[in-house]
Protein backbone atom coordinates (compact mmCIF):
# COMPACT_ATOMS: atom_id res chain seq x y z
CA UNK A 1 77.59 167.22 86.35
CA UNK A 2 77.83 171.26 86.46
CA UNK A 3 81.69 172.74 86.14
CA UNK A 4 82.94 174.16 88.85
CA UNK A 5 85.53 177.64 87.02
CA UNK A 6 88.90 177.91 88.93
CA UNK A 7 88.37 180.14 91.72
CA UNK A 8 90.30 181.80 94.79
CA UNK A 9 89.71 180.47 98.44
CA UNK A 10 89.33 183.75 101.14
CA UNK A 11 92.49 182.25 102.25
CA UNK A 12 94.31 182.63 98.95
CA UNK A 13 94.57 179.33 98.24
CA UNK A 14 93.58 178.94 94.34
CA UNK A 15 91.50 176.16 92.94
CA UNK A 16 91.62 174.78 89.81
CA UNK A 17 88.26 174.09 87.65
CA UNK A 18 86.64 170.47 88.15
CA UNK A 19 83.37 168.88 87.42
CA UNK A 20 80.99 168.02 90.39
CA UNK A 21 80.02 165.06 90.86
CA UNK A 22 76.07 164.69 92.47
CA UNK A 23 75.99 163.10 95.93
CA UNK A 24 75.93 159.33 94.88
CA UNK A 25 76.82 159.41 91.45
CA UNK A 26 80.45 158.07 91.82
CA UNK A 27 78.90 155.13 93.34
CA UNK A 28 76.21 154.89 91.00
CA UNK A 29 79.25 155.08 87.91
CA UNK A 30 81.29 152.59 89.62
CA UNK A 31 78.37 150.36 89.81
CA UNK A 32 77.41 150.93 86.33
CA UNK A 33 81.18 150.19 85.48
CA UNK A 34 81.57 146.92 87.26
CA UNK A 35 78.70 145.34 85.89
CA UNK A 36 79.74 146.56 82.52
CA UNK A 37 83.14 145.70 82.68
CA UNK A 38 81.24 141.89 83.87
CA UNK A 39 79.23 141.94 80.44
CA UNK A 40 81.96 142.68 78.43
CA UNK A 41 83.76 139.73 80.20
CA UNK A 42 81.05 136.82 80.40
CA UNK A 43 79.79 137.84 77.07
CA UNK A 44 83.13 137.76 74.76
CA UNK A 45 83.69 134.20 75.41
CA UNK A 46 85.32 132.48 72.36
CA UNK A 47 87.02 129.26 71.23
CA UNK A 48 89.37 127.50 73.77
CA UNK A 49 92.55 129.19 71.87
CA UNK A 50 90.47 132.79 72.24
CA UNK A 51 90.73 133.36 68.44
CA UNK A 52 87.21 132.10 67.71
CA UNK A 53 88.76 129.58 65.41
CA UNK A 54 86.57 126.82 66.27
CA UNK A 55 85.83 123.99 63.32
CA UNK A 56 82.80 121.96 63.72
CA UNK A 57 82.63 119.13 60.96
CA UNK A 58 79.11 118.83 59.44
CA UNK A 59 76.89 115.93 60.10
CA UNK A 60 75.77 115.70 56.66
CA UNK A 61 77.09 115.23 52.98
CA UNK A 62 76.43 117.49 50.06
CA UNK A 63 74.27 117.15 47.80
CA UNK A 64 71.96 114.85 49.40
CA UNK A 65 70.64 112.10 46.77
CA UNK A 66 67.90 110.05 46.44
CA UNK A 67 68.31 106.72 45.56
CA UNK A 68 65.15 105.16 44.51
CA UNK A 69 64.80 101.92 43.12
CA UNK A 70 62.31 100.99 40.03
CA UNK A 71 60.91 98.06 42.21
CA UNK A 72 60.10 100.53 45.13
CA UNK A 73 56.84 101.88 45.60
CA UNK A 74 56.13 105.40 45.14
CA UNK A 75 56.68 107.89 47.99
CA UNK A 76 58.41 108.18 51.18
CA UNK A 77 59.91 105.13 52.39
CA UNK A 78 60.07 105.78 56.53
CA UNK A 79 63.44 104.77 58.45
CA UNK A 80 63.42 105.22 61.76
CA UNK A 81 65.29 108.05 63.48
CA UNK A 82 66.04 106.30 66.99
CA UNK A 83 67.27 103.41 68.41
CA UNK A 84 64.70 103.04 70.82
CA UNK A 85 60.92 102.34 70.87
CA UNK A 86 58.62 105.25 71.17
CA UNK A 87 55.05 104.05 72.27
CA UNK A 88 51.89 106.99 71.88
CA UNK A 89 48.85 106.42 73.64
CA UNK A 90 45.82 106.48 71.37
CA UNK A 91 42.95 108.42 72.82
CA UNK A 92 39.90 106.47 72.71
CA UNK A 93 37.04 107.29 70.31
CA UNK A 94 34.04 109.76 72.26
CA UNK A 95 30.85 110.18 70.85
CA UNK A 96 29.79 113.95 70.27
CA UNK A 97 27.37 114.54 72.89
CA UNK A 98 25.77 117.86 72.14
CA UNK A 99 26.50 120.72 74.47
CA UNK A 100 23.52 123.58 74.94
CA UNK A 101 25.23 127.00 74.07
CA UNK A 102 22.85 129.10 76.35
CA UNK A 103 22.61 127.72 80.08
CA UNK A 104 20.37 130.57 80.82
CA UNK A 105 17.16 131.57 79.11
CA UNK A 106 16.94 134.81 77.53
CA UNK A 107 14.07 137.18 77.55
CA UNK A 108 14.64 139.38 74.61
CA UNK A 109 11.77 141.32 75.39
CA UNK A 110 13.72 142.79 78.13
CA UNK A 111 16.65 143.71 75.34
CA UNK A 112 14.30 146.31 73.75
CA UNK A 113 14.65 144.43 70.00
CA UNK A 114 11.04 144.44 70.01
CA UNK A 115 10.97 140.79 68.56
């Protein structure tokens, strides 16, 4: 964006000094603007009083203990998570057949080894 100095018209008429502009670029800055001005916007979003002072209670209680019981056996004792039944298939055993790593044969004579 060059500067343009004050200057004098050949009709007298004197202009001041301004900045010009490249053909497009006012477009190109109001664009550039817009969609700024849009991220700013979208992107500030806050609580629903706009202070951000938004309290979430926690789902758990600190410390966390373990209770265990001297009749208990040792380890984990699993509780279920869900409410609802989750069922996993169980693949069904395969027996290893063996797979040839070469489909081709190979003629190492031909590789220049000399084997």
């Amino acid at each position: 964006m060059p500067f343009v100095r004050p200057y004098v018209r050949f009709d007298g008429t004197p202009v001041r000094g301004h900045f010009r502009w490249a053909p497009g670029a006012r477009r190109e800055m109001t664009i550039f603007a817009v969609v700024g001005l849009a991220v700013l916007g979208f992107g500030n979003t806050e609580g629903a009083d706009g202070a951000g002072n938004v309290r979430h209670t926690p789902s758990v209680t600190y410390p966390i203990r373990f209770n265990h019981a001297n009749d208990a056996p040792q380890g984990a004792v699993p509780h279920p998570t869900v409410s609802y039944p989750i069922k996993f298939d169980t693949p069904t055993p395969r027996r290893a057949t063996p797979a040839p790593s070469v489909s081709y044969p190979i003629d190492f004579s031909a590789l220049g080894s000399g084997r």
